[in-house]
Protein backbone atom coordinates (compact mmCIF):
# COMPACT_ATOMS: atom_id res chain seq x y z
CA UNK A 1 -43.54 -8.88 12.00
CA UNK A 2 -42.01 -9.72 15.47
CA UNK A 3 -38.75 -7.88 16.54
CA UNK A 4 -37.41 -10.91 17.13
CA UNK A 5 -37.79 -12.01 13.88
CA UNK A 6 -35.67 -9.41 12.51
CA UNK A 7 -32.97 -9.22 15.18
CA UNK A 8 -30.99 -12.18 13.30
CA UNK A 9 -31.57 -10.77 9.64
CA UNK A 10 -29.99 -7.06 11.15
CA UNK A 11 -27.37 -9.49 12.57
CA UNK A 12 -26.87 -10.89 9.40
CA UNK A 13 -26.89 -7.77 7.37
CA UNK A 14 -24.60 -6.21 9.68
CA UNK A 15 -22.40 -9.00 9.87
CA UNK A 16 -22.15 -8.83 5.35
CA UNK A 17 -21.50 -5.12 5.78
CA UNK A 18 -18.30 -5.45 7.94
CA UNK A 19 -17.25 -8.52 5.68
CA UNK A 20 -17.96 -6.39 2.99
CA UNK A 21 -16.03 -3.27 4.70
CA UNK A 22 -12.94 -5.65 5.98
CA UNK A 23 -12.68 -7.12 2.22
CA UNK A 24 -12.81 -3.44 0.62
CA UNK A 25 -10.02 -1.98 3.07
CA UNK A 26 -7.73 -4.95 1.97
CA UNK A 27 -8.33 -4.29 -1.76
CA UNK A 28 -7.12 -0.66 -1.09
CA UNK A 29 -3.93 -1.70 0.55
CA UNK A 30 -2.85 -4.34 -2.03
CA UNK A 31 -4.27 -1.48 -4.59
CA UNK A 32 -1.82 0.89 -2.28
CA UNK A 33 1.07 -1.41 -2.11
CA UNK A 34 0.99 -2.54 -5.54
CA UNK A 35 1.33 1.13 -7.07
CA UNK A 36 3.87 1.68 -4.70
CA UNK A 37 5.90 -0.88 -6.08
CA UNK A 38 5.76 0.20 -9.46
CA UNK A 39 6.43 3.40 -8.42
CA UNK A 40 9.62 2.06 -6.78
CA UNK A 41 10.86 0.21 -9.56
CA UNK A 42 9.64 2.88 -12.46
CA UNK A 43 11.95 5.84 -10.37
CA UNK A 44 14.74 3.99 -9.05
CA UNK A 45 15.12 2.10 -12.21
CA UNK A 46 15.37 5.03 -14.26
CA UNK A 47 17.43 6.88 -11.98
CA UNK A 48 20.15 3.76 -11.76
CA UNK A 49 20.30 1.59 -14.61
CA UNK A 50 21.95 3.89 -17.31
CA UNK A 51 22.38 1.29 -20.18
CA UNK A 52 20.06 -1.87 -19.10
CA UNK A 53 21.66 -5.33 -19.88
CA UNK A 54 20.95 -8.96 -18.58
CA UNK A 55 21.94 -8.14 -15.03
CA UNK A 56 22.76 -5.11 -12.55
CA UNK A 57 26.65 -3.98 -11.56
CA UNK A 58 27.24 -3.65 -8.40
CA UNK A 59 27.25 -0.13 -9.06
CA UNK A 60 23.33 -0.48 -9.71
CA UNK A 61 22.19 -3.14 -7.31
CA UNK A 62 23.87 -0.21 -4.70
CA UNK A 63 21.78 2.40 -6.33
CA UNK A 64 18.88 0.93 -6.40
CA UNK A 65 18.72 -0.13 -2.48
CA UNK A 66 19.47 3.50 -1.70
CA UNK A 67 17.00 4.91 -3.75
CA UNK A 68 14.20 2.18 -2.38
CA UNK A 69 15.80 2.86 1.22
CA UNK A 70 15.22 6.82 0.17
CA UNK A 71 11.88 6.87 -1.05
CA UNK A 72 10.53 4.85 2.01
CA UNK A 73 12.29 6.98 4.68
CA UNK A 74 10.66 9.89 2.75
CA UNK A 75 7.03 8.30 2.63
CA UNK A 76 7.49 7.51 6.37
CA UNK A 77 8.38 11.26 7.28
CA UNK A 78 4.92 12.85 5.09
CA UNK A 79 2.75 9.70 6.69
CA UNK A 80 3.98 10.26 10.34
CA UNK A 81 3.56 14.44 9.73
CA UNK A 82 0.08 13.87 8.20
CA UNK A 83 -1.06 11.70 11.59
CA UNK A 84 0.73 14.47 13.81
CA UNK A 85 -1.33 17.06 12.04
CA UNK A 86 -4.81 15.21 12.31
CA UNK A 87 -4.42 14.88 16.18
């Protein structure tokens, strides 16, 4: 067949493929974020709610944004020293 022929059928292919890729990395980070939210609430939970009732003291609700507050500050430090060590 002509090249030409095939130039729009590569186009399309190619096209699909980074659909395809674009729709994959977006899967990952709601797979990502999603696991990092029950992380969250599985470790802060068990670390602040000692006897679990039909609400959170204030005691708890305190707790529990320090812990969140924590565990992100912590995940920022290892992701920013990972990137430093890759350049």
């Amino acid at each position: 067949m002509d090249d030409l022929n095939w130039n729009p059928l590569l186009f399309s292919c190619l096209k699909t493929f980074a659909q395809l890729e674009e729709a994959v990395q977006a899967e990952m980070l709601n797979r990502t974020v999603s696991e990092l939210i029950q992380t969250l609430t599985r470790k802060c939970f068990q670390k602040c709610v000692t006897r679990p009732s039909g609400s959170l003291t204030g005691a708890e609700q305190n707790c529990i944004a320090k812990c969140v507050d924590r565990y992100i500050e912590s995940m920022n430090i290892v992701s920013k020293t990972l990137m430093e060590k890759q350049e």
